[in-house]
Protein backbone atom coordinates (compact mmCIF):
# COMPACT_ATOMS: atom_id res chain seq x y z
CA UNK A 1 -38.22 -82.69 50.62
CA UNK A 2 -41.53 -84.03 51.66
CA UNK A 3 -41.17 -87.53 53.07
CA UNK A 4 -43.43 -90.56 51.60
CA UNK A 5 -46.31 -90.37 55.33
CA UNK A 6 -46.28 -86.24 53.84
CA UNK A 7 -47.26 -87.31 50.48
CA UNK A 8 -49.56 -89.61 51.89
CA UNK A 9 -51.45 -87.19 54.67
CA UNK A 10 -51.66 -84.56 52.13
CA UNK A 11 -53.52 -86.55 50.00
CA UNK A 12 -55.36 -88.40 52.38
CA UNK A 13 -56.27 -84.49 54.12
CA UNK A 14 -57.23 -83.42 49.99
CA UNK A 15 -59.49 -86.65 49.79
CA UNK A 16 -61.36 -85.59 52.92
CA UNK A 17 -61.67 -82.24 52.29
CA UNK A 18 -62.95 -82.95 48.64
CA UNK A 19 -65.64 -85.56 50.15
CA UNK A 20 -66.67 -83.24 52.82
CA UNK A 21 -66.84 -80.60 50.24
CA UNK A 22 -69.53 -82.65 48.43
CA UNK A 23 -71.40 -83.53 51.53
CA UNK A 24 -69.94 -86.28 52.59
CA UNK A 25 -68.99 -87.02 56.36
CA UNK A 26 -65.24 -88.32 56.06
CA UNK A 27 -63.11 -89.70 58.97
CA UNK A 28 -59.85 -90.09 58.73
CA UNK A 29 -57.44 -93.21 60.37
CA UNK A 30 -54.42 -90.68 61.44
CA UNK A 31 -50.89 -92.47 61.33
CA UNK A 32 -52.94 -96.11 60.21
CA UNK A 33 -51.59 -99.38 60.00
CA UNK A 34 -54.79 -100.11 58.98
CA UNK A 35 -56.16 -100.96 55.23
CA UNK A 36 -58.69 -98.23 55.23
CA UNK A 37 -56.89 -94.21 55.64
CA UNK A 38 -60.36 -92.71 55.14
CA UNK A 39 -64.29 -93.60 55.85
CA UNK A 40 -67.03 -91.38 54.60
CA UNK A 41 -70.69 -91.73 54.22
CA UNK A 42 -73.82 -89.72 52.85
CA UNK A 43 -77.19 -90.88 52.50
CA UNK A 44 -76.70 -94.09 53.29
CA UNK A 45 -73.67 -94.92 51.09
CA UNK A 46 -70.44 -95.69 52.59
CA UNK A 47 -67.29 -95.30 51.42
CA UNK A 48 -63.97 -97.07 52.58
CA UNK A 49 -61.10 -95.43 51.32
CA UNK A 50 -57.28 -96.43 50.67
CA UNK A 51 -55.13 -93.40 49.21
CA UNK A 52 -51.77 -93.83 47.17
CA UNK A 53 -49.62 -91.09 45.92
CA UNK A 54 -46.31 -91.10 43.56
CA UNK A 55 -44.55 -88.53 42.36
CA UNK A 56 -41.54 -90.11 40.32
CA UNK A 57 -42.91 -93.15 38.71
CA UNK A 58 -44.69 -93.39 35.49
CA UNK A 59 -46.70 -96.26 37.29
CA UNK A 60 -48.10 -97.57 40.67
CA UNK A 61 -48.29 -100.96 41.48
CA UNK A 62 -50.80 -101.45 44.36
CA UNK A 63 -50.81 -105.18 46.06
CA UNK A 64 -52.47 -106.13 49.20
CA UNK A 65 -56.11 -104.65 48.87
CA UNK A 66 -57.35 -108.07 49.76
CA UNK A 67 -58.00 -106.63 53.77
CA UNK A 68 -60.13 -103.59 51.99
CA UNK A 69 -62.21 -105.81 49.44
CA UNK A 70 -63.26 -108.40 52.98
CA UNK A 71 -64.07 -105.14 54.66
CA UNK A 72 -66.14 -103.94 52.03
CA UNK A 73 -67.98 -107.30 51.78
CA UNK A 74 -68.32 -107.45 55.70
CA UNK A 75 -69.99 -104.55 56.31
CA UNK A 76 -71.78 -103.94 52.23
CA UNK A 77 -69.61 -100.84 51.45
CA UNK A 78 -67.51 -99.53 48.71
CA UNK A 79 -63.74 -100.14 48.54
CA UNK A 80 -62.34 -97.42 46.94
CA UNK A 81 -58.73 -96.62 45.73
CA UNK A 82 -57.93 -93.19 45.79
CA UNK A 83 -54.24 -91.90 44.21
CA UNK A 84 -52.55 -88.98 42.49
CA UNK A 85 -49.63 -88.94 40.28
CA UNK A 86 -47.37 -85.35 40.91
CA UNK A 87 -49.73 -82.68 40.67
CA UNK A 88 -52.86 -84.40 39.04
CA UNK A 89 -56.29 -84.60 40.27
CA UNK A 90 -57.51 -87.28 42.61
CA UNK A 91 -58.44 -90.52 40.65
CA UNK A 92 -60.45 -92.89 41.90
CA UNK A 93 -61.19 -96.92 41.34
CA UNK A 94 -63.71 -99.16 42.76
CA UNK A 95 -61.23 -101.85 44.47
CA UNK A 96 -62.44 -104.95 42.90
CA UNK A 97 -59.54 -107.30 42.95
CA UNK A 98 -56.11 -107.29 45.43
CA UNK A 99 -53.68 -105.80 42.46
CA UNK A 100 -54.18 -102.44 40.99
CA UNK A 101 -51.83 -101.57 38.35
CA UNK A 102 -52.29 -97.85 37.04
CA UNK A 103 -50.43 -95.94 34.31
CA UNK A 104 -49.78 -92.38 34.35
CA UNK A 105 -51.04 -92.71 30.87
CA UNK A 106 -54.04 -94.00 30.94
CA UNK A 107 -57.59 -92.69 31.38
CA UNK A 108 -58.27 -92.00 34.97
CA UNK A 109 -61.76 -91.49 36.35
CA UNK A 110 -61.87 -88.29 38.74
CA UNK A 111 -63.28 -87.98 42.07
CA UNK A 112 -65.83 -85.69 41.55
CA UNK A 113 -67.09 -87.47 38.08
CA UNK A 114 -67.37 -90.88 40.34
CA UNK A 115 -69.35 -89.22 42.76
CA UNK A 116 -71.55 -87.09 40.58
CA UNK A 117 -72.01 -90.87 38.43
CA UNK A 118 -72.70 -92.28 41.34
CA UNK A 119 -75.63 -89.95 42.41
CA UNK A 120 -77.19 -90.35 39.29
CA UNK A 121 -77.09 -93.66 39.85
CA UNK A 122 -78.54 -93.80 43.07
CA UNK A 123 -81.36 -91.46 42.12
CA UNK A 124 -81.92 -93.48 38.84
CA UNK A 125 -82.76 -96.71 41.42
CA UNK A 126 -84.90 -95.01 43.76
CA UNK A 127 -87.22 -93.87 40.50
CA UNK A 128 -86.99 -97.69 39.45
CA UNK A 129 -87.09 -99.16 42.84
């Protein structure tokens, strides 16, 4: 039985070798007390990343983002939530406030959706800009 810092190295290891993947440089925070498992940039964005895994409950309940939105305001980056429910894709949400409720549910924006909307993005602001 794989024990809750498995779950969470696995999925931390997935999220960096998905970012990397898509050209990202990722770092990873091995064994962290830290708010921030994973850093990656490209291009100029930068990415700090917290990852959360279950794999019995119907629901996760994530408090205590409030060190990961200052961090993201300190240094102008994104604060991203990264999690998986028992065998599902990684999800992703812009960390916005210090509670994150999610539903197995719900609708659940992809990793690889976010960063291909946030390309287009970025490339639609450097035509405008």
């Amino acid at each position: 039985m794989a024990t809750n810092y498995r779950k969470g190295y696995e999925l931390e290891h997935r999220t960096k070798q998905f970012l990397e993947k898509n050209g990202w440089l990722a770092m990873r925070s091995p064994a962290s007390k830290t708010p921030i498992d994973l850093m990656a940039t490209k291009e100029g964005d930068s990415l700090i990343i917290q990852c959360k895994k279950t794999t019995k409950s119907e629901n996760m309940y994530i408090t205590g983002l409030d060190p990961l939105l200052e961090l993201g305001k300190k240094h102008k980056t994104i604060p991203l939530l990264v999690y998986s429910f028992h065998r599902s894709p990684l999800y992703v949400k812009e960390v916005k406030k210090p509670k994150i409720t999610v539903h197995r549910l719900e609708k659940h924006l992809e990793l690889e959706k976010y960063l291909k909307i946030k390309e287009i993005r970025d490339y639609d602001n450097m035509i405008i800009g």
